[in-house]
Protein backbone atom coordinates (compact mmCIF):
# COMPACT_ATOMS: atom_id res chain seq x y z
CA UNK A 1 -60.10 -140.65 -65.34
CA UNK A 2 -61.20 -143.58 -62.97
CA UNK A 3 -58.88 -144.29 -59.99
CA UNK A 4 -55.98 -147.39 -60.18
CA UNK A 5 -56.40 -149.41 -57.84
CA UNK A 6 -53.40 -150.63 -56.03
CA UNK A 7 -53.34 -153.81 -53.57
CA UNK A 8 -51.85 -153.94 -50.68
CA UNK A 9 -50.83 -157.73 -48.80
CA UNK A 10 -49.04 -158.43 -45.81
CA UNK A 11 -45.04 -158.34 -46.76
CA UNK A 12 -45.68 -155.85 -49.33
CA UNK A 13 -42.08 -153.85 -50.28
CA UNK A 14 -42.80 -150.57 -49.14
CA UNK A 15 -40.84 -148.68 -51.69
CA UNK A 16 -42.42 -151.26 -54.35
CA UNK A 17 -46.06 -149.12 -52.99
CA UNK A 18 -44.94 -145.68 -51.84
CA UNK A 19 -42.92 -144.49 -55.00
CA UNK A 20 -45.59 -145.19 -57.29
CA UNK A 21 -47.98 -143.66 -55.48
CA UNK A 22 -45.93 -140.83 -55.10
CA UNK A 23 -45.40 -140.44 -58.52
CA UNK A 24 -49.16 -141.47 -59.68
CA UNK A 25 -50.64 -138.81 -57.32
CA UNK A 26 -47.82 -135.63 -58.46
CA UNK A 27 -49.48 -136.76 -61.70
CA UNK A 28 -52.79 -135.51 -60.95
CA UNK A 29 -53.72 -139.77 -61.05
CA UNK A 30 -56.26 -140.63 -58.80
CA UNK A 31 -55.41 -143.63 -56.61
CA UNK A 32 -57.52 -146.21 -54.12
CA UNK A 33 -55.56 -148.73 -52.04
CA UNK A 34 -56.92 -151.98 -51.01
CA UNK A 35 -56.06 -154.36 -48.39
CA UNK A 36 -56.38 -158.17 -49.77
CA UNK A 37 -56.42 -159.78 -46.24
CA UNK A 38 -57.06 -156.50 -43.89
CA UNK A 39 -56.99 -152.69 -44.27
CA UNK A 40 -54.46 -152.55 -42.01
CA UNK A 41 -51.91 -153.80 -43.74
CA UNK A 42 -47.54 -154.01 -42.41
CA UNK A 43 -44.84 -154.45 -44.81
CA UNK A 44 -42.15 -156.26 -45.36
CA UNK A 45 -40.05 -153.91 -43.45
CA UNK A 46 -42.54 -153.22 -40.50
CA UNK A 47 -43.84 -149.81 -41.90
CA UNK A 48 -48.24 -150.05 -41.57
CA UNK A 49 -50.52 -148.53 -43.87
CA UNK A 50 -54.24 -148.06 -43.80
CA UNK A 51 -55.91 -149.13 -47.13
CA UNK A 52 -58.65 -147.71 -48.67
CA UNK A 53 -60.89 -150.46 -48.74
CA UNK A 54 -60.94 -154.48 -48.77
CA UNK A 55 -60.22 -156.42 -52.22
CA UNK A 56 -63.91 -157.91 -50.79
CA UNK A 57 -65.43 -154.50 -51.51
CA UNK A 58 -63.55 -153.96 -54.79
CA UNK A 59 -66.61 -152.92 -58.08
CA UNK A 60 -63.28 -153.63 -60.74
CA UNK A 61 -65.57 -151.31 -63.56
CA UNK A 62 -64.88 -148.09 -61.01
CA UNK A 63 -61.28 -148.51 -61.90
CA UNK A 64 -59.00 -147.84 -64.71
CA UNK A 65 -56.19 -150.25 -63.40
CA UNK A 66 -54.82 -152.70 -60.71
CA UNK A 67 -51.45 -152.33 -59.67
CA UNK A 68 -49.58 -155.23 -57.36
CA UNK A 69 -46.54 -153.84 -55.40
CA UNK A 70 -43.86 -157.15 -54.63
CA UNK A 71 -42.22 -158.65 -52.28
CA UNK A 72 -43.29 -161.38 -50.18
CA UNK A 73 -46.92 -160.11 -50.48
CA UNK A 74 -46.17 -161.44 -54.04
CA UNK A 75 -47.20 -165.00 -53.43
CA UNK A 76 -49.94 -164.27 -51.13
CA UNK A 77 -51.75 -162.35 -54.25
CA UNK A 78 -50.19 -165.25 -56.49
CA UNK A 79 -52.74 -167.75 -54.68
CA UNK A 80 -55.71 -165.38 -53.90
CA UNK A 81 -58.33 -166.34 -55.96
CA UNK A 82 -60.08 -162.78 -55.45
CA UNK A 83 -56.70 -161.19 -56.97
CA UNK A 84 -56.34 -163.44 -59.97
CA UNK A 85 -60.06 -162.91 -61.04
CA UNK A 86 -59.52 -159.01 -60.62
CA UNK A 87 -56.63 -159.22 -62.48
CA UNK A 88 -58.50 -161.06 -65.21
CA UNK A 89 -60.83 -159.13 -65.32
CA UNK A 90 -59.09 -155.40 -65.57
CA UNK A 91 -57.19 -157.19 -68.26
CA UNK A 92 -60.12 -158.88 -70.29
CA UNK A 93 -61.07 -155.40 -70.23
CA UNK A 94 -58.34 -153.06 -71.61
CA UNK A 95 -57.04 -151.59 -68.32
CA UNK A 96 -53.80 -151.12 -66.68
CA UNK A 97 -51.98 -154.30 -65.27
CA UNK A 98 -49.19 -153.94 -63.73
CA UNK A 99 -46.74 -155.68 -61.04
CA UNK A 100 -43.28 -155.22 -59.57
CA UNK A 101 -40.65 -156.90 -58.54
CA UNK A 102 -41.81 -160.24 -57.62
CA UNK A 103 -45.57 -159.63 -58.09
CA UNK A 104 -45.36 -160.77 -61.76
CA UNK A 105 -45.70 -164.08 -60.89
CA UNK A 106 -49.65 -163.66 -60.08
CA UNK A 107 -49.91 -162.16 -63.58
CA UNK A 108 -48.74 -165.72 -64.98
CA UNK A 109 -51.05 -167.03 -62.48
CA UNK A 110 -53.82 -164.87 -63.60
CA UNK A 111 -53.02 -166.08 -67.26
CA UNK A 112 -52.31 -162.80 -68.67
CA UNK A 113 -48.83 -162.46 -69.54
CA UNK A 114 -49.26 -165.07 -72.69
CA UNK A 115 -46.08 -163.72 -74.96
CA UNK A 116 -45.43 -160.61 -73.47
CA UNK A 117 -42.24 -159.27 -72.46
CA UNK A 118 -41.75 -158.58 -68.79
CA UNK A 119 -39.43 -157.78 -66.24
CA UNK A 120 -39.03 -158.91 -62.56
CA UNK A 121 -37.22 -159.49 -59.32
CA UNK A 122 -33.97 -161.09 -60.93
CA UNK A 123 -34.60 -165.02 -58.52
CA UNK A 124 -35.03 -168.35 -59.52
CA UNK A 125 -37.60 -168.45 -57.22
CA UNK A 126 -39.52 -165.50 -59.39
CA UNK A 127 -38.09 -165.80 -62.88
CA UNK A 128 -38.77 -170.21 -62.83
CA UNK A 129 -42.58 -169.42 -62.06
CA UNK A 130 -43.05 -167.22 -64.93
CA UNK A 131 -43.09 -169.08 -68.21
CA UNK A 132 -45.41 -167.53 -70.74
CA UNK A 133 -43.89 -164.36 -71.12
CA UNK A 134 -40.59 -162.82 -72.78
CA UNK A 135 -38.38 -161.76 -69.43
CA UNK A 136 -36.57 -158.13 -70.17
CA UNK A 137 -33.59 -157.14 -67.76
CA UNK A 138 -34.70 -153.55 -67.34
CA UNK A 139 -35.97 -151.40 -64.50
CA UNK A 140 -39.61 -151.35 -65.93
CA UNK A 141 -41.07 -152.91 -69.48
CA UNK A 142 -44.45 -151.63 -70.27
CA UNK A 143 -46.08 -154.19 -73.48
CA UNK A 144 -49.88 -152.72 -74.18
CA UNK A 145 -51.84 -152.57 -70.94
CA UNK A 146 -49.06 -154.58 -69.07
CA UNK A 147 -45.99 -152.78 -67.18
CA UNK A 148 -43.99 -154.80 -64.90
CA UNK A 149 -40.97 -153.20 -62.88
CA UNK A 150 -37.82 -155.13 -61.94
CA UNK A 151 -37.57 -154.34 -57.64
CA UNK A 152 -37.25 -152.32 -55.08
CA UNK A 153 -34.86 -149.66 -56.99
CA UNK A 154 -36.86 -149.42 -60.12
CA UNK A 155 -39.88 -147.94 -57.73
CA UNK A 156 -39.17 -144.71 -59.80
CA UNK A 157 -38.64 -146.28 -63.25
CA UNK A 158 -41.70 -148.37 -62.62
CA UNK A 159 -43.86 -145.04 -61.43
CA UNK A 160 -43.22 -142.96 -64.37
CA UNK A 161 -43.72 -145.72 -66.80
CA UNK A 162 -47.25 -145.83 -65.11
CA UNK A 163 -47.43 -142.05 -65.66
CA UNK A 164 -46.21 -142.49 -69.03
CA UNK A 165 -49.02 -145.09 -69.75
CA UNK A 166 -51.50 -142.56 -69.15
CA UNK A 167 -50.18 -139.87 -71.21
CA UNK A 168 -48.90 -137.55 -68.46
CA UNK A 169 -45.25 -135.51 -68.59
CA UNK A 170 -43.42 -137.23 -66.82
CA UNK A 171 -40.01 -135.18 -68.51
CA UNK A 172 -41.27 -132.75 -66.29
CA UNK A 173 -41.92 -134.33 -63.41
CA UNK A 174 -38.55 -136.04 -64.00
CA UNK A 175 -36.77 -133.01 -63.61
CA UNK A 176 -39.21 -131.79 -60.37
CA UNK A 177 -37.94 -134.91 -58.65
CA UNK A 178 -33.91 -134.51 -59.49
CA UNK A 179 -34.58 -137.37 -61.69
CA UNK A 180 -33.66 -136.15 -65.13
């Protein structure tokens, strides 16, 4: 399997990122982080981390999905032209898309969430911007190659649905983690 690819913005929620991760990499899934404006990259709650690479120096055909933690990095990817057209283009070809929390909102943007069903960060200021797609109040909604998670405490949910995607056992893992 080809790495995901997970971006990484300034305001990012850490939890959104790190539980994921976490979850992806207990998996045995490979994982690459990438900095959209700097590969040192602070959160929303002052926590740093180092990506892998720059979004600049992403080759989207080395990857077998692109996944956008929230918070207020969420409008930041929302109008980066670089993230949209990755986003595209992971979709256009099969792969994993998937967003959290308020990072659903550059899926509309991206065009990809055409009659899908979603979840997201419960706000007006989220929920008004996304329009084409079926909003789900659960803590992560996987429809095909799309999984969205709702926030912060869905980090989990939204982690082994990503596991899930992939075929792994995450009933296992559940259990490893206290989860089950």
């Amino acid at each position: 399997m080809k790495p995901l690819l997970v971006l990484l913005a300034p305001g990012f929620e850490e939890i959104e990122f790190s539980a994921p991760v976490d979850i992806l990499r207990r998996l045995e899934i490979p994982v690459v982080t990438a900095g959209v404006k700097g590969r040192l990259v602070e959160g929303a709650h002052g926590i740093k981390m180092q990506a892998d690479m720059l979004l600049v120096d992403v080759e989207p055909a080395d990857y077998d999905g692109v996944i956008l933690p929230g918070g207020a990095a969420s409008w930041l990817l929302r109008d980066t032209p670089a993230v949209l057209k990755l986003v595209r283009t992971m979709h256009a070809a099969e792969k994993l898309v998937a967003a959290i929390c308020a990072a659903p909102i550059a899926l509309e943007a991206a065009g990809v969430l055409t009659d899908r069903k979603v979840t997201c960060y419960p706000a007006d200021a989220v929920t008004n911007d996304i329009k084409s797609a079926t909003l789900c109040d659960a803590p992560a909604v996987t429809d095909g190659n799309i999984i969205t998670g709702r926030g912060p405490g869905a980090a989990l949910e939204f982690g082994f649905a990503l596991g899930a995607y992939f075929g792994k056992d995450v009933a296992t893992l559940r259990k490893e983690m206290c989860c089950a």
